[in-house]
Protein backbone atom coordinates (compact mmCIF):
# COMPACT_ATOMS: atom_id res chain seq x y z
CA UNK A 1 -19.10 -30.53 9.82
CA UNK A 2 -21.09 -27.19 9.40
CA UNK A 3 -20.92 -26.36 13.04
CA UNK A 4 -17.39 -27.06 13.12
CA UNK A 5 -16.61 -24.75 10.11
CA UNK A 6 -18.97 -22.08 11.68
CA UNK A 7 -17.36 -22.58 14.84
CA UNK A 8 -14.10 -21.98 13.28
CA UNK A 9 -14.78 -19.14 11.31
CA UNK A 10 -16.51 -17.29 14.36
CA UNK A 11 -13.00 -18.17 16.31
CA UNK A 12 -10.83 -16.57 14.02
CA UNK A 13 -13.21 -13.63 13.39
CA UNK A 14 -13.13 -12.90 17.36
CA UNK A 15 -9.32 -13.38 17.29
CA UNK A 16 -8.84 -10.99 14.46
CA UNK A 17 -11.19 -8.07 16.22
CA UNK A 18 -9.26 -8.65 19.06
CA UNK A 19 -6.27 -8.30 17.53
CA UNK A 20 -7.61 -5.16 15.73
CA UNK A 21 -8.77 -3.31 19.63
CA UNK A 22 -5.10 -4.44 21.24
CA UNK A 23 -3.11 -3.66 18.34
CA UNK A 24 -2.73 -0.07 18.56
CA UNK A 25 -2.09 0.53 22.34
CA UNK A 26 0.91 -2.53 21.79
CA UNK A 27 2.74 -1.15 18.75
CA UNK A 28 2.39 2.73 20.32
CA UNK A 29 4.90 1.23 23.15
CA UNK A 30 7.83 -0.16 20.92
CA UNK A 31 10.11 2.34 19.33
CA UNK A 32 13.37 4.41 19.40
CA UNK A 33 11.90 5.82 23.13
CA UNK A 34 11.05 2.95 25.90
CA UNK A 35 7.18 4.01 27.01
CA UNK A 36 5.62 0.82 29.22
CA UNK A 37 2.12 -0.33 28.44
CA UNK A 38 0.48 1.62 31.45
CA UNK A 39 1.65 4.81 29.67
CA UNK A 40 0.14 4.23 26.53
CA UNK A 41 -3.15 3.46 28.18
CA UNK A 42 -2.79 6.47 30.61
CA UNK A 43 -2.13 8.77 27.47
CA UNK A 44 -5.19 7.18 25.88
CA UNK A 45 -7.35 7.63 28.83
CA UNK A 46 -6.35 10.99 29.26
CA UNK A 47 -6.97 12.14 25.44
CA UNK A 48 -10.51 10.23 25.61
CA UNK A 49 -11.24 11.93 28.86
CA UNK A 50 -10.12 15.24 27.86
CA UNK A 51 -7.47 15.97 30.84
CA UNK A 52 -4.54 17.26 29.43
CA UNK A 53 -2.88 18.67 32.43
CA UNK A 54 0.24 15.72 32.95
CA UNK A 55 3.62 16.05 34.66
CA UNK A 56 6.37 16.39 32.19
CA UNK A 57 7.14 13.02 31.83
CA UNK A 58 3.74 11.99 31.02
CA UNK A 59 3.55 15.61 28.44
CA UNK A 60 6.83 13.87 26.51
CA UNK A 61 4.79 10.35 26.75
CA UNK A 62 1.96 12.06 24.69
CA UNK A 63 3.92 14.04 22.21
CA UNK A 64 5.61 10.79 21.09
CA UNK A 65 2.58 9.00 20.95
CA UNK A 66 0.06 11.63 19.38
CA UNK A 67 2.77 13.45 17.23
CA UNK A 68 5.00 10.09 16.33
CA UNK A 69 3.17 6.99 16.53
CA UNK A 70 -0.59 6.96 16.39
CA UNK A 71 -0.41 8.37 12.83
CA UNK A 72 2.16 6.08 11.53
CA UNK A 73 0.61 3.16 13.00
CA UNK A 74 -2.93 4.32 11.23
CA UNK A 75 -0.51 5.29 7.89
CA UNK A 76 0.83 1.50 8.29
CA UNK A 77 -2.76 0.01 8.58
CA UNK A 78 -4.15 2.23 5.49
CA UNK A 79 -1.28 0.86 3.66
CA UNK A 80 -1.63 -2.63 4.22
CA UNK A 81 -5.13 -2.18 3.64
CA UNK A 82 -4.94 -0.78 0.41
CA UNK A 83 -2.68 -3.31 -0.95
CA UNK A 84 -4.12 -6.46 0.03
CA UNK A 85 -7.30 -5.47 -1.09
CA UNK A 86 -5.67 -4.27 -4.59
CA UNK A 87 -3.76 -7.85 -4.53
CA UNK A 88 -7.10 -9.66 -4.08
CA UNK A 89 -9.07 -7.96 -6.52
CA UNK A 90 -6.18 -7.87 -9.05
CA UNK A 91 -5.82 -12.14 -8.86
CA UNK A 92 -9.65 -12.28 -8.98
CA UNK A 93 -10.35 -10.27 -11.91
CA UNK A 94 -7.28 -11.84 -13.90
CA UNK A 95 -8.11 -15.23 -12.26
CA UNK A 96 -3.87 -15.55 -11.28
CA UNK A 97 -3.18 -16.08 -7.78
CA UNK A 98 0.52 -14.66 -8.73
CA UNK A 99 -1.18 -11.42 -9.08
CA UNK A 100 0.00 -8.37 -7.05
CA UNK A 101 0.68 -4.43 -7.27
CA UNK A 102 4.00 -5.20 -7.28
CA UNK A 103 4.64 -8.11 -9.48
CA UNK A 104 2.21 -6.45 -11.88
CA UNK A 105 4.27 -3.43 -12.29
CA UNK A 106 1.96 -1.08 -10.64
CA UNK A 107 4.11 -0.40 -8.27
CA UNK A 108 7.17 -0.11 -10.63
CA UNK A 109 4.79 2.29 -12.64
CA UNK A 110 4.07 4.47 -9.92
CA UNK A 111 7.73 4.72 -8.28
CA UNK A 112 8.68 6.15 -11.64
CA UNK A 113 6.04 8.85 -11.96
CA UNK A 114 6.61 9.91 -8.01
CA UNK A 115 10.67 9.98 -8.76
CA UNK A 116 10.03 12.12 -11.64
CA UNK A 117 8.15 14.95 -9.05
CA UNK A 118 11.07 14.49 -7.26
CA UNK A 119 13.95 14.47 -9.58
CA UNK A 120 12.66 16.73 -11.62
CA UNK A 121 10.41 19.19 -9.72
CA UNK A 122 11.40 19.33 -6.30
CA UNK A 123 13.55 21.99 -4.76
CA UNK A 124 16.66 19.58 -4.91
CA UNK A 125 15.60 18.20 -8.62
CA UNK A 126 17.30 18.88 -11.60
CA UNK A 127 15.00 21.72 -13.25
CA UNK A 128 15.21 23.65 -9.48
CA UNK A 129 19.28 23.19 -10.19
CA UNK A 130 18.80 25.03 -13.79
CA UNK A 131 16.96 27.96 -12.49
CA UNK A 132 19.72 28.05 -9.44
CA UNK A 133 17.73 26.29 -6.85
CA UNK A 134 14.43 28.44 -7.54
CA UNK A 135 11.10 26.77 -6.31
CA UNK A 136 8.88 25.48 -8.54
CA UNK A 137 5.64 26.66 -8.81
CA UNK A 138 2.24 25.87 -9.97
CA UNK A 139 0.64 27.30 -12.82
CA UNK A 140 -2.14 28.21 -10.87
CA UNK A 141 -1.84 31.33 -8.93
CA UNK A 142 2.07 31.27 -8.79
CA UNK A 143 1.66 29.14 -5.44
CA UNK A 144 4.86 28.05 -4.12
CA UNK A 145 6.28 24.57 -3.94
CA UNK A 146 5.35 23.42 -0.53
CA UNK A 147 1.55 24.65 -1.11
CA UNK A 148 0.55 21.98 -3.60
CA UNK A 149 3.39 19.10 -3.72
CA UNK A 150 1.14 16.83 -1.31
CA UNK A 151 -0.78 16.56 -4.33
CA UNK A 152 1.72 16.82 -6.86
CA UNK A 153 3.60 12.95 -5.42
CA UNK A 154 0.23 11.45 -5.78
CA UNK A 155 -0.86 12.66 -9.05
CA UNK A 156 2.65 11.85 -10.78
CA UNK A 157 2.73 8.65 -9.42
CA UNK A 158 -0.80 7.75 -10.26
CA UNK A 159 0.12 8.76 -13.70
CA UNK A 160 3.09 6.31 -13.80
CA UNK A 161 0.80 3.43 -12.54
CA UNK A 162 -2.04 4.07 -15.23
CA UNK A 163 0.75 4.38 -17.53
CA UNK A 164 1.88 0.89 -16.28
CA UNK A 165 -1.39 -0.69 -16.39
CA UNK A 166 -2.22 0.47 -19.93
CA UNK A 167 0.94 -0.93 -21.10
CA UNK A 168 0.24 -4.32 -19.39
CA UNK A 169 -3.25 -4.46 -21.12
CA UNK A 170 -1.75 -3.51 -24.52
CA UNK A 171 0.93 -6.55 -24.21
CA UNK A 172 -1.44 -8.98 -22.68
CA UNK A 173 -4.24 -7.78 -25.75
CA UNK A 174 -7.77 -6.66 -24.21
CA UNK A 175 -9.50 -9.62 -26.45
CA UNK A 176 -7.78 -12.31 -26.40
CA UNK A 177 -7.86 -15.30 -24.97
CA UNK A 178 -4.82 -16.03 -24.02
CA UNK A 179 -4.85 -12.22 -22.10
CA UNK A 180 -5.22 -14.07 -18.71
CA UNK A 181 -1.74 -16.16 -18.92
CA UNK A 182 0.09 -13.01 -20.80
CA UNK A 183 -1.30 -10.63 -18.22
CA UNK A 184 1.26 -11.09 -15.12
CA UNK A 185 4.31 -11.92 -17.94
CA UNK A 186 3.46 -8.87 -19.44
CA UNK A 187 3.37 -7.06 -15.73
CA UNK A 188 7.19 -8.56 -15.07
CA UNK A 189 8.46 -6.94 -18.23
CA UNK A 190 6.85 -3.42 -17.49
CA UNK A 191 8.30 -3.65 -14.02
CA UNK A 192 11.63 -3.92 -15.85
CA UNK A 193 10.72 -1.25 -17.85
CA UNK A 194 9.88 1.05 -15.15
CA UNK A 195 12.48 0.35 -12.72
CA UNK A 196 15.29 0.71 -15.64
CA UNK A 197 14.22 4.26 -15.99
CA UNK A 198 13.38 5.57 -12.17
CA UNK A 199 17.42 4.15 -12.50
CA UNK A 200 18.35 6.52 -15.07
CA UNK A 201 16.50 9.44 -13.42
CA UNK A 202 18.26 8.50 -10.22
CA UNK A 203 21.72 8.56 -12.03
CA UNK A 204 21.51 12.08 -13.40
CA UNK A 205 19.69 13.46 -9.73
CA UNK A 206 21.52 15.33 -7.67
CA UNK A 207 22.80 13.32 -4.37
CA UNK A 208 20.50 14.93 -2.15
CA UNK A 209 17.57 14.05 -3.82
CA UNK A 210 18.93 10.36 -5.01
CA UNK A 211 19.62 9.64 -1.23
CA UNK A 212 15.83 10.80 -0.16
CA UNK A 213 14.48 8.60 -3.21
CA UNK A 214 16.34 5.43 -2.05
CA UNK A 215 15.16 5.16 1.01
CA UNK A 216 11.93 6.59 0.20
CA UNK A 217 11.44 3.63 -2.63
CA UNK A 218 12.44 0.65 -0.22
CA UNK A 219 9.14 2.04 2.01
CA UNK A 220 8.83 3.77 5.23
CA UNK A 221 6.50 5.25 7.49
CA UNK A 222 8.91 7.43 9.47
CA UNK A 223 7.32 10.74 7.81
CA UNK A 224 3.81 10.02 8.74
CA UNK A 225 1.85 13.06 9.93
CA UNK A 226 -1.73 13.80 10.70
CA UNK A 227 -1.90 16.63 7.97
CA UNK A 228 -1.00 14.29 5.31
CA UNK A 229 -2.84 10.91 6.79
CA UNK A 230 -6.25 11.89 5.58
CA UNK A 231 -5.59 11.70 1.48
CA UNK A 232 -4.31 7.34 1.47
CA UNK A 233 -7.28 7.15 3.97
CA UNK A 234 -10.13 8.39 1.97
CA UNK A 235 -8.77 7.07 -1.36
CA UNK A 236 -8.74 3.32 0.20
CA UNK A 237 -11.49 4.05 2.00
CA UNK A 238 -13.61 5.28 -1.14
CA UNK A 239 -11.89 2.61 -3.68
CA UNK A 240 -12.81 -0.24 -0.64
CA UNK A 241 -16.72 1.15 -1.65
CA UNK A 242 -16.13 0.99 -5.21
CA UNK A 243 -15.22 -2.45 -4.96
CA UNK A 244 -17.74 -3.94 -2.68
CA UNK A 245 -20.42 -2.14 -4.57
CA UNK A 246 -19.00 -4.07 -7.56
CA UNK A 247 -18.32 -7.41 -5.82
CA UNK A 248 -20.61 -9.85 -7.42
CA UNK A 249 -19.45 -8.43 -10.62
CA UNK A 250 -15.72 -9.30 -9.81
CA UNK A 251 -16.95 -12.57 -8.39
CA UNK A 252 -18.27 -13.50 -11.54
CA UNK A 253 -14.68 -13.26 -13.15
CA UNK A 254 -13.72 -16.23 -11.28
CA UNK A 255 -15.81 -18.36 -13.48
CA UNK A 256 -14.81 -16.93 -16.71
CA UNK A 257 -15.25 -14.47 -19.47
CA UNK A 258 -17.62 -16.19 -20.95
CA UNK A 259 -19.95 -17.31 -18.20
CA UNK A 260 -19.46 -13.47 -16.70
CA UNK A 261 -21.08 -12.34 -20.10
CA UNK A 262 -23.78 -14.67 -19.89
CA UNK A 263 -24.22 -13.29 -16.54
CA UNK A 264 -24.10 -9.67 -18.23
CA UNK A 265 -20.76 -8.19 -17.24
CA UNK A 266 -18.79 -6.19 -19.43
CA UNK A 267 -15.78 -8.14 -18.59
CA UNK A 268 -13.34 -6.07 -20.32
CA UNK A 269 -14.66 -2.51 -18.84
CA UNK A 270 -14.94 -3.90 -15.30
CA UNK A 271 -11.34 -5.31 -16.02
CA UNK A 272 -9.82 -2.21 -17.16
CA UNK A 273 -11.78 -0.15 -14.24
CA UNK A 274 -10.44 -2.56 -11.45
CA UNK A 275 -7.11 -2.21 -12.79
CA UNK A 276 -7.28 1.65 -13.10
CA UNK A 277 -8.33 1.48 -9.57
CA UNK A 278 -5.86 -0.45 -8.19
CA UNK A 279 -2.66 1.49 -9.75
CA UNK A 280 -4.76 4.48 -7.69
CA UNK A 281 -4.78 2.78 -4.48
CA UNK A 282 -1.03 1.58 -5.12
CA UNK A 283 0.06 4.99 -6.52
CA UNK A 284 -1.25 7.15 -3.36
CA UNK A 285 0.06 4.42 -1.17
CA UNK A 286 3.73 4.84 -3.25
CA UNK A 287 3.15 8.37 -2.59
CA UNK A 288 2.57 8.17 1.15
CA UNK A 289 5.53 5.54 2.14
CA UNK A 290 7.54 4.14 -0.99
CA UNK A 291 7.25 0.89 -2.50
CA UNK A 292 6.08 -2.27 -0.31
CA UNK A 293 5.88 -5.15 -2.29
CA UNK A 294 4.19 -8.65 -1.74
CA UNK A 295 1.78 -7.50 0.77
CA UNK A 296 -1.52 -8.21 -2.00
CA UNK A 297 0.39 -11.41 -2.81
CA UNK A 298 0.49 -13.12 0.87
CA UNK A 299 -2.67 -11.48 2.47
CA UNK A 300 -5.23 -12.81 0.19
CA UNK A 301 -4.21 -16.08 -0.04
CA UNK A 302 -3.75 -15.96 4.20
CA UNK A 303 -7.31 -15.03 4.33
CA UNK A 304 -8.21 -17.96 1.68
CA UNK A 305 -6.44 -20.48 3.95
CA UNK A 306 -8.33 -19.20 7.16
CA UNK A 307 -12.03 -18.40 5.41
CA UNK A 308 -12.09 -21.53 3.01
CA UNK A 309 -14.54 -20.90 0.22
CA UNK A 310 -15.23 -17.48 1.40
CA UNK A 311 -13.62 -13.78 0.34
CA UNK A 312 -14.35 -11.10 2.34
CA UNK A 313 -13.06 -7.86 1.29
CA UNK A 314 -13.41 -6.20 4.40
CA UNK A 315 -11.46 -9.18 6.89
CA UNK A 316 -8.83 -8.99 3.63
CA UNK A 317 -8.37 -5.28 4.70
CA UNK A 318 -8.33 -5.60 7.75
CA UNK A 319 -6.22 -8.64 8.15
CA UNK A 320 -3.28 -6.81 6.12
CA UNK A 321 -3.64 -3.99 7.89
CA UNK A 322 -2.55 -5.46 11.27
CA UNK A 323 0.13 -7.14 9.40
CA UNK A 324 1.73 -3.83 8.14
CA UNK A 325 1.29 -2.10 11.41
CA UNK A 326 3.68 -5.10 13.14
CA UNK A 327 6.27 -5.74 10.41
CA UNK A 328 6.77 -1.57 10.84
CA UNK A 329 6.97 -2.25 14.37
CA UNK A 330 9.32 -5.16 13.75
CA UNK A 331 11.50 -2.61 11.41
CA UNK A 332 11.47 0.20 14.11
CA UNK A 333 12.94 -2.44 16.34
CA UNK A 334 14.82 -4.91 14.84
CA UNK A 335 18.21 -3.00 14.66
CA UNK A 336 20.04 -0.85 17.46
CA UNK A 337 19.28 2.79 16.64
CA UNK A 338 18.65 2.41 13.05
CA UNK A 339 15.35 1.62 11.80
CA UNK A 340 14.81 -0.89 8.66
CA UNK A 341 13.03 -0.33 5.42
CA UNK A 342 9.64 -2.62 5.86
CA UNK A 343 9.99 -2.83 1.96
CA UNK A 344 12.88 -5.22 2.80
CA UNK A 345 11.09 -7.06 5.65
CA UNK A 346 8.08 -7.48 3.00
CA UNK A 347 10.31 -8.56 0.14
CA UNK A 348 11.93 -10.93 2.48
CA UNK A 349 8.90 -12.76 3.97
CA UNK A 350 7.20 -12.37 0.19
CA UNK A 351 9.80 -14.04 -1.84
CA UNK A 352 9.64 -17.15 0.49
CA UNK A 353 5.57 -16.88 0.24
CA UNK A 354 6.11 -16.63 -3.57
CA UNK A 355 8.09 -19.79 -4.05
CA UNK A 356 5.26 -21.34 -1.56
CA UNK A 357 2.90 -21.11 -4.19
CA UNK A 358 4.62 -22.22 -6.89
CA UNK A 359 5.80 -25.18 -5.41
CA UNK A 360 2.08 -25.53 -4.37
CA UNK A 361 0.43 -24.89 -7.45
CA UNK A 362 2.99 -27.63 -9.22
C-alpha cells in the first residue's frame, strides 16, 4: 500500500513537471496569429542561443511571441498562482473548504478600490472631467499620471481588499466561537456590499472609462507587458515565502483554536496576517488582469484529491498556474476573432465545482 501511494504520488509529480517544461512552448502557438510548433521552438532556440538575425517571417514569429505571448502566458501563471495559494491558505486558516478570494469578498473588495483609481482618477474619470480632462498628478513632485498609476491600481485596490477583510472579521467577531461558520457568510454579504458600489461608481463614470472597467473586471490578460510583469511576480513570489515560512503555524489551524494555542500560536494574529496577505496577493492580481474568481476554490481541493493527506504549497502553485495559462489559451481561442473573458470561463467551470462540494460535503 505504501509503495503504491509513493508510486502514485511520484507519477503525478513527473506528469505535473512535465506539464510545467511543455506548457509554455504549446500555449505560445495558439492565438489570433497561426505560428506551428517548430516556430515556437526555433524562436526559443534562437533567443537562448543569442542569433537574432531571422528572415522576416521568422522576425514577425518573434515579435508575437516575445512582445505578445511569453509575458501573458507568465502573467496567466503568476495569477493562477497567487490565487490558489490564497484559496488554500484562506480554507486552512478558517478551516472552510468553501473558502476563496472571491467568495470571501476579497476580490469584491479589491475591484472596488481599483474602479475607484479609475473612475475617479484616471484621465477619463470623473475628477479629470471637472478639471476639463487635466491629468492627475501625484503629490509628490507634480509627476504626471502615467509616471506613477502602475502603482496607484495596486495600492487602491489593496486598500479595498483590506477594507473587505476587516469588515469580514468585524461581522464574523475576532473571538468568538462561532467566527469560523460566520466567517464565509459574512464574506458573501461584503461581496454584496462591494459589488453594489463599484455599480454605482460605474453608473455615474463616463462611457469610456465604464466600458474599460467592464471588461477589465470580468479578467483578462490581453494587456500583459514585460514592464509591468515584474510587480504580481515578486508580490506572489515574496507572499509564497511568507507563507511557507509560516506553514506549520497554519497547519496547526486545522486542528483548532484551541489545540493551535496549546501548540503556542497566536491564532487570531496569524489569522488576521494570512488574511491581510491574501487580499494583497488578490488585490495586485485584480490590479494586473481583473477579477478571476473560483480559481483558490477548485485548485486546492484538485491537489487534495491527487496528494491525499498531503498539502504542498508549492505543487498548489504550481498546479493552478498551468491551469490559468490553458483556460486563457482556451479564451484566446474559443471564439472566431473575439477573445473571451477567462473570468467567465472560471466562473463557469467554478460554479459547477462549487455545487460539487456541497453535494459532497452533504
Amino acid at each position: 500500500m505504501i509503495n503504491a501511494a509513493h508510486t502514485r504520488y511520484y507519477s503525478v509529480l513527473a506528469l505535473i513537471v512535465l506539464a510545467t517544461i511543455v506548457t509554455p512552448f504549446f500555449a505560445a502557438s495558439f492565438g489570433a496569429a497561426n505560428i506551428m510548433l517548430s516556430d515556437v521552438l526555433g524562436v526559443m532556440t534562437s533567443l537562448l542561443s543569442g542569433n537574432s538575425d531571422a528572415g522576416q517571417s521568422a522576425s514577425l514569429s518573434q515579435r508575437i511571441i516575445l512582445e505578445l505571448r511569453l509575458p501573458r502566458i507568465l502573467l496567466a501563471f503568476v495569477a493562477g498562482a497567487g490565487l490558489s495559494i490564497a484559496g488554500s491558505v484562506l480554507q486552512t486558516v478558517t478551516r472552510n473548504p468553501l473558502a476563496d478570494p472571491y467568495l470571501f469578498g476579497i476580490s469584491s473588495g479589491a475591484s472596488f478600490g481599483a474602479v475607484v483609481v479609475i473612475s475617479l482618477f484616471s484621465q477619463t474619470g470623473i475628477f479629470a472631467q471637472l478639471f476639463d480632462g487635466a491629468l492627475v498628478v501625484s503629490s509628490l513632485g507634480h509627476q504626471p499620471w502615467w509616471s506613477w498609476s502602475m502603482l496607484s491600481l495596486p495600492v487602491g485596490a489593496f486598500i479595498g481588499a483590506s477594507l473587505s477583510v476587516m469588515f469580514v472579521v468585524a461581522l464574523s467577531g475576532i473571538g468568538r466561537t462561532s467566527q469560523v461558520e460566520r466567517m464565509l457568510l459574512s464574506g458573501v454579504a461584503t461581496s454584496f456590499l462591494f459589488g453594489a458600489l463599484t455599480s454605482l461608481l460605474l453608473y455615474f463614470s463616463s462611457p469610456q472609462a465604464t466600458a474599460s472597467v467592464l471588461f477589465w473586471s470580468l479578467g483578462s490578460f490581453a494587456k500583459a507587458s514585460w514592464s509591468q510583469l515584474w510587480l504580481p511576480t515578486v508580490t506572489v513570489g515574496a507572499s509564497l515565502l511568507i507563507m511557507l515560512a509560516f506553514k506549520r503555524q497554519i497547519m496547526a489551524l486545522q486542528a483548532g483554536d484551541e489545540s493551535a494555542h496549546t501548540l503556542g500560536v497566536n491564532v487570531a494574529k496569524l489569522r488576521l496576517s494570512m488574511l491581510l496577505l491574501c487580499s494583497l496577493i488578490t488585490a495586485m492580481l485584480v490590479a494586473s488582469c481583473g477579477g478571476i474568481g473560483f480559481v483558490g476554490l477548485m485548485i486546492p481541493h484538485t491537489v487534495r484529491l491527487l496528494f491525499s493527506g498531503r498539502q504542498p504549497m508549492i505543487l498548489t502553485a504550481v498546479l493552478g498556474g498551468l491551469f490559468m495559462v490553458w483556460i486563457d489559451v482556451i479564451a484566446r481561442c474559443l471564439l472566431g476573432n473575439q477573445e473571451l473573458p477567462v473570468g467567465i470561463i472560471t466562473a463557469a467551470l467554478g460554479s459547477v465545482f462549487f455545487l460539487f462540494i456541497l453535494r459532497h460535503r452533504r
